[in-house]
Protein backbone atom coordinates (compact mmCIF):
# COMPACT_ATOMS: atom_id res chain seq x y z
CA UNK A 1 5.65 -8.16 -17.45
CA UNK A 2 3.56 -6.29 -19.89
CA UNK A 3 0.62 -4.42 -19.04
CA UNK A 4 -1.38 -7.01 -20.61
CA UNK A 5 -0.17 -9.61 -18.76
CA UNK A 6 -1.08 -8.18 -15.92
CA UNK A 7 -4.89 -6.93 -16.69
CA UNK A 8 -4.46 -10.99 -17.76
CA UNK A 9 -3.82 -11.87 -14.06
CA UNK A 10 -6.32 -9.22 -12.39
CA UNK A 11 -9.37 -10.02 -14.91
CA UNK A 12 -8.84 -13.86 -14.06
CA UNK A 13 -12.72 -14.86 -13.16
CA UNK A 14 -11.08 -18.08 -11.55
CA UNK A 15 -8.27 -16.36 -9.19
CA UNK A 16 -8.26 -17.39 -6.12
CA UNK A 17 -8.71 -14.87 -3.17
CA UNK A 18 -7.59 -17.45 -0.17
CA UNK A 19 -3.98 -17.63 -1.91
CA UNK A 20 -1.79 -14.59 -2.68
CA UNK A 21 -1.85 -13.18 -6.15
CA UNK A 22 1.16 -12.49 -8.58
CA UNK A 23 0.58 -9.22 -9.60
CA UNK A 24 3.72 -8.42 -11.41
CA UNK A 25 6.95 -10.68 -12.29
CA UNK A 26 10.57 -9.77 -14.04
CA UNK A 27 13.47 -11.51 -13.41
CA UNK A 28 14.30 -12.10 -9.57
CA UNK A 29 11.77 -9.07 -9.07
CA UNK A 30 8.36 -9.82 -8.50
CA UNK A 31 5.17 -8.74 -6.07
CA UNK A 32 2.22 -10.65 -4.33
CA UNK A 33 -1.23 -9.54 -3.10
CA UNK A 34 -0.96 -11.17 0.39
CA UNK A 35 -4.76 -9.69 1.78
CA UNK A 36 -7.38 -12.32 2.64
CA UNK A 37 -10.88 -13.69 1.12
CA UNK A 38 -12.73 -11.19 3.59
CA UNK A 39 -16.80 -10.71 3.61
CA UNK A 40 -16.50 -7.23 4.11
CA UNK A 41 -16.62 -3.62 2.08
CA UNK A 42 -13.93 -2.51 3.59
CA UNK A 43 -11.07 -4.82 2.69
CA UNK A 44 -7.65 -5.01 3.95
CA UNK A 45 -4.78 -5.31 1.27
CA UNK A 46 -1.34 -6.49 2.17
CA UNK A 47 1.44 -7.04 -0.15
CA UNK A 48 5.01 -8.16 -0.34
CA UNK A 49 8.11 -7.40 -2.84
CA UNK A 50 10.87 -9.66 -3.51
CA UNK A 51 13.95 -8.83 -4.52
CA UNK A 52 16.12 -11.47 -5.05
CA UNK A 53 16.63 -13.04 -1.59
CA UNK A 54 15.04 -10.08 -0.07
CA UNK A 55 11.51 -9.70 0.91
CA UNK A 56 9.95 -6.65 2.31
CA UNK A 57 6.27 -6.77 3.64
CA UNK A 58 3.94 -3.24 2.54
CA UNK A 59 1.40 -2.85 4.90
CA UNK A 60 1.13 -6.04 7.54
CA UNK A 61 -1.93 -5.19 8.37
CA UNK A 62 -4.24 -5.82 11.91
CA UNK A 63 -3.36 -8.55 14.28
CA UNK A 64 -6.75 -10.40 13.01
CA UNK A 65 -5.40 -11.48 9.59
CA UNK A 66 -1.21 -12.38 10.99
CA UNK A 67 -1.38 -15.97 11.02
CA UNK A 68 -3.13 -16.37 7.17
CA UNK A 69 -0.54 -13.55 6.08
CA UNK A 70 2.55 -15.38 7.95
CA UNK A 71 1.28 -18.33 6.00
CA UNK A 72 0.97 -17.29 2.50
CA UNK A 73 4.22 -16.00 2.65
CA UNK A 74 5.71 -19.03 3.82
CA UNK A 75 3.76 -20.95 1.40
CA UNK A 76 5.31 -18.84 -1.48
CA UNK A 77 8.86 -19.47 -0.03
CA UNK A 78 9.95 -16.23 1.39
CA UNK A 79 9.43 -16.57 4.31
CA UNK A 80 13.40 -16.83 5.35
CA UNK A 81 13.84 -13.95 2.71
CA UNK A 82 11.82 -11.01 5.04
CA UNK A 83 14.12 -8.22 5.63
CA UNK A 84 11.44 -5.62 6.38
CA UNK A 85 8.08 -4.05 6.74
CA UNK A 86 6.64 -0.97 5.33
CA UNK A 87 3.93 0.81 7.15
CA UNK A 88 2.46 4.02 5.26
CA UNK A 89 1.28 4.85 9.15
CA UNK A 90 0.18 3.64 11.86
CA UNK A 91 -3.27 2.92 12.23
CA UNK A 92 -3.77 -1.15 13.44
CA UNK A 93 -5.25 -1.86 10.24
CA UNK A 94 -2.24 -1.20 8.79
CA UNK A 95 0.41 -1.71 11.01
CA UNK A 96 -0.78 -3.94 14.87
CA UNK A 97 0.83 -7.03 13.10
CA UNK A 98 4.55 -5.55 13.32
CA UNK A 99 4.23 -6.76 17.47
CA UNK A 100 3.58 -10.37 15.81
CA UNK A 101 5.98 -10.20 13.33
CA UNK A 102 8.62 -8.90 15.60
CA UNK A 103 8.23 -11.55 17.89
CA UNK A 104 8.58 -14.31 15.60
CA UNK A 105 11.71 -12.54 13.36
CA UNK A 106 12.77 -9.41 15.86
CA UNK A 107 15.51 -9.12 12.77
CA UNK A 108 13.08 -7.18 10.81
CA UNK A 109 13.82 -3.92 9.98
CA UNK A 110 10.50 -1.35 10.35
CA UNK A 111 10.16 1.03 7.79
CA UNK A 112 7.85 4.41 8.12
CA UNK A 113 8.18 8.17 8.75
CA UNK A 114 9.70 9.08 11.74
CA UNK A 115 5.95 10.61 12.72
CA UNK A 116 4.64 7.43 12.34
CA UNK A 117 7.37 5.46 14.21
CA UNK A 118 6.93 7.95 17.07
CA UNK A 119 3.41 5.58 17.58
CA UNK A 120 4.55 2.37 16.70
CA UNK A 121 5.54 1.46 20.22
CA UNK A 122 2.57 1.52 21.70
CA UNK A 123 1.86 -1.94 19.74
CA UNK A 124 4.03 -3.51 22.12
CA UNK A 125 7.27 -3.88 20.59
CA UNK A 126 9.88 -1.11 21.98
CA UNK A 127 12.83 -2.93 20.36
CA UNK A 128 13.28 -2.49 16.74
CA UNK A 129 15.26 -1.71 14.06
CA UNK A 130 13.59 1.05 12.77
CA UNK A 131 14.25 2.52 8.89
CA UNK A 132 13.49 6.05 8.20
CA UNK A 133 11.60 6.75 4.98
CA UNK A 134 12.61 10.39 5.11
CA UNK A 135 15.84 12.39 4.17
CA UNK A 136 17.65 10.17 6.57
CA UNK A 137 17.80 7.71 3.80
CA UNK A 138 17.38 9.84 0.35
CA UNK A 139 13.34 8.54 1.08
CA UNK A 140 14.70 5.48 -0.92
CA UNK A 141 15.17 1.69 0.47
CA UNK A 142 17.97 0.06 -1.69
CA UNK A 143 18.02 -3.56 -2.23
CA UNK A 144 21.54 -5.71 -3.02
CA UNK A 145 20.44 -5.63 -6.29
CA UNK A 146 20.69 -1.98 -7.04
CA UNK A 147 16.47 -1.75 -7.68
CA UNK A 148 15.01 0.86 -5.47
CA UNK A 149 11.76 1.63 -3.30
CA UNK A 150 11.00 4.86 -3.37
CA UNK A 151 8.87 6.65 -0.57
CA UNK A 152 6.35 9.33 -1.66
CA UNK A 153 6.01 12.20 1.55
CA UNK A 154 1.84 12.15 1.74
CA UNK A 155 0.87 14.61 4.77
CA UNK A 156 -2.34 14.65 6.18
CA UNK A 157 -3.82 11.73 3.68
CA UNK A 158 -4.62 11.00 6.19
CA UNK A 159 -1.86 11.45 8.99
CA UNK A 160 0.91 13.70 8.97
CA UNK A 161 3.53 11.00 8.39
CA UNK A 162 1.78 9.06 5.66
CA UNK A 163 4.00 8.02 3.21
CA UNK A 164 3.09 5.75 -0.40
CA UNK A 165 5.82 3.36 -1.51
CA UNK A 166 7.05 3.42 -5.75
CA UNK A 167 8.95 0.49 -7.13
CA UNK A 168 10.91 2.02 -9.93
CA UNK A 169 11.34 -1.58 -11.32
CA UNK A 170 7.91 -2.75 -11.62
CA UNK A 171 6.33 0.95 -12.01
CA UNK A 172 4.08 0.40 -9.05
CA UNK A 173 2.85 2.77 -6.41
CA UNK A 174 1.54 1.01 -3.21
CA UNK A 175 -0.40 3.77 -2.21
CA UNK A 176 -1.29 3.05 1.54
CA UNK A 177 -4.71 4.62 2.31
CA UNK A 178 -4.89 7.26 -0.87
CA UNK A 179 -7.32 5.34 -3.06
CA UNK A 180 -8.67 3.42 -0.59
CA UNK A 181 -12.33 2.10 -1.18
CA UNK A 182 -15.02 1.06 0.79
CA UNK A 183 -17.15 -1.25 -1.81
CA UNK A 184 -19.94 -3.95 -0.93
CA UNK A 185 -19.99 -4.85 -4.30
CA UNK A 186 -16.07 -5.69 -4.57
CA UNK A 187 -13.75 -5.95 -7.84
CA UNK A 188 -10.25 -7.40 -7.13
CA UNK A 189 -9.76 -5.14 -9.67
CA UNK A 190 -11.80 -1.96 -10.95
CA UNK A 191 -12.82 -1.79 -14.49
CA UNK A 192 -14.39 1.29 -14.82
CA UNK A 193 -13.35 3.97 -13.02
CA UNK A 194 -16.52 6.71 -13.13
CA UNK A 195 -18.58 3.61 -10.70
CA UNK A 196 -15.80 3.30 -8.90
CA UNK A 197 -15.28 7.08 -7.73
CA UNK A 198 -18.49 6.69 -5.15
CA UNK A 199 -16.74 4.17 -3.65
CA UNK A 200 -13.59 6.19 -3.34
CA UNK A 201 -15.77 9.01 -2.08
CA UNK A 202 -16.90 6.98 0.87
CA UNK A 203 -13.51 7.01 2.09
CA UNK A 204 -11.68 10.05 0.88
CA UNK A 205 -14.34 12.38 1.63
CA UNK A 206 -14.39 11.71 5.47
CA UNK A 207 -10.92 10.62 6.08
CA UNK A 208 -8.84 13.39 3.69
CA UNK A 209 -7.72 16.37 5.35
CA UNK A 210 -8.16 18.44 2.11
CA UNK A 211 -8.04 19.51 -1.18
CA UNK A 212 -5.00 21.22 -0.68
CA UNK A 213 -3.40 18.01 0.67
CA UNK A 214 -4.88 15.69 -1.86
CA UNK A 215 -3.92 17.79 -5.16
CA UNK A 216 -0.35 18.47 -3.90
CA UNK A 217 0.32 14.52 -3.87
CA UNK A 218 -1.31 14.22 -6.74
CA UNK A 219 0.78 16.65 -8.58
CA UNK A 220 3.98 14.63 -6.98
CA UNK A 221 3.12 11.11 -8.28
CA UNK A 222 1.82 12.34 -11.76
CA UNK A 223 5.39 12.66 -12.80
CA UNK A 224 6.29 9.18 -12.02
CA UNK A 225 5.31 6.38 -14.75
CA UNK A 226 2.62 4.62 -13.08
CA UNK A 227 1.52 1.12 -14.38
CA UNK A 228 -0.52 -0.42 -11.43
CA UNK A 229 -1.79 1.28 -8.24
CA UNK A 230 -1.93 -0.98 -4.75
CA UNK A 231 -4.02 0.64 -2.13
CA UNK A 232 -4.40 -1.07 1.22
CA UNK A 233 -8.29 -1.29 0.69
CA UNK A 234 -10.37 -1.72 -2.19
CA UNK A 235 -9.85 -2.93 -5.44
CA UNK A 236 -6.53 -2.41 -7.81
CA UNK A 237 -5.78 0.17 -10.52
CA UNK A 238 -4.60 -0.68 -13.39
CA UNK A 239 -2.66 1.37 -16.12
CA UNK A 240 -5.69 2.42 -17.92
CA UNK A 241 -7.03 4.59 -14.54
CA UNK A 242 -3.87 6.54 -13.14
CA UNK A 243 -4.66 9.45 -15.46
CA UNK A 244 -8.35 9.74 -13.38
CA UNK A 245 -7.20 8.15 -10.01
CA UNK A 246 -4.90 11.05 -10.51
CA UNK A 247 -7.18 14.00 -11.55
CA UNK A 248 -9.55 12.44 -8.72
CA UNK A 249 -7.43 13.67 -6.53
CA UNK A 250 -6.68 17.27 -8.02
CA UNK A 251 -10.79 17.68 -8.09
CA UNK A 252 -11.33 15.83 -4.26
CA UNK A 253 -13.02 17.70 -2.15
CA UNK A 254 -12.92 16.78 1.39
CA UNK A 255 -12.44 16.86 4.91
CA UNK A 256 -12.10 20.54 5.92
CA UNK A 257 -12.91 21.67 2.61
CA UNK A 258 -16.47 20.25 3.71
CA UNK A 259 -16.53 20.86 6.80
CA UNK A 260 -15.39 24.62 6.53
CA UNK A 261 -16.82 25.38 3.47
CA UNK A 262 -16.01 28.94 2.01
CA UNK A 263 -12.75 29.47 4.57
């Protein structure tokens, strides 16, 4: 799918934000905005890739949204398809659904850091198959088809075991809480990016450990070819905003940089 199409999809005035979203399509390849009409400015964004007859869930997200999420994703026809769940870490925004989702399919494999799956337990579920996005595995999940997932190492943005997902086939980076926006005034997708860095600066700013941490990803992802950014709140980037969702990172200054200035 061009990059066209896809601004085509994001810029539809009519889409609508009870359903999931096709965000990107190519042969048996494809991946779905899964998050939920919510009246709030700090939105919750879940996703799923497909793969053929594989499906792997990025981000499940809190225990409030499981049943709309388990829905859509029947609804689209994968639901027999779910192999596994990423979670970037382990906050319950992000991750308190993998106790629903493992009692409904215990089958699913649950993929994060091994820092992060040292607190996954404590959601309830003890018994799991549990995928490590680290050296273990090449930091790569392999589907039957030969595409790849690629995990991105992301320490303290904002917990030691963070980790964003890249999927070399579509050229998109599900970046977990990095971009993450807290917006009143919400865009399913932003289209211009200088309005949009206050609302990235609401989150960054507090929850960042520091610049040191923020420019060191940055300067790992801005060799990849990035066509779309996902972050699990806020709106989408498109193409035409990786360069300065990028540098925005480089420049960030947060967390300890603020509240130790001058160290």
């Amino acid at each position: 799918m061009s990059d066209s199409k896809i601004e085509s999809i994001l810029h539809n005035a009519n889409l609508d934000m009870d359903k999931p979203i096709l965000l990107y399509e190519k042969e048996n390849h494809s991946i779905y905005w899964l998050g939920v009409a919510e009246d709030t400015a700090f939105r919750i964004n879940s996703y799923l890739i497909n793969d053929g007859d594989q499906s792997v869930i990025v981000d499940p997200g809190s225990r409030s949204y499981f049943e709309s999420i388990k829905n859509h994703i029947k609804n689209l026809g994968y639901y027999d398809n779910l192999e596994a769940m990423i979670c970037c870490h382990q906050d319950p925004d992000v991750a308190a659904s993998m106790f629903d989702w493992l009692q409904i399919k215990p089958e699913l494999k649950v993929i994060a850091s091994a820092r992060t799956n040292v607190l996954l337990p404590h959601y309830g579920a003890s018994e799991y198959e549990f995928y490590d996005t680290g050296i273990a595995n090449n930091h790569e999940f392999i589907f039957k088809s030969g595409r790849k997932l690629n995990f991105v190492e992301a320490p303290f943005l904002h917990f030691p075991g963070a980790i964003s997902t890249f999927d070399e086939s579509s050229n998109t980076l599900l970046s977990g809480d990095i971009w993450a926006a807290i917006d009143i005034d919400y865009q399913f997708v932003i289209t211009d990016f200088d309005e949009h860095r206050l609302k990235l600066d609401l989150f960054h700013i507090d929850y960042m450990a520091s610049n040191l941490a923020s420019r060191s990803f940055a300067e790992k992802v801005e060799e990849l070819e990035i066509d779309l950014i996902l972050p699990q709140h806020g709106s989408i980037i498109p193409k035409k905003f990786v360069k300065d969702a990028i540098d925005y990172l480089k420049n960030l200054r947060c967390g300890l940089d603020i509240i130790y200035p001058g160290k």
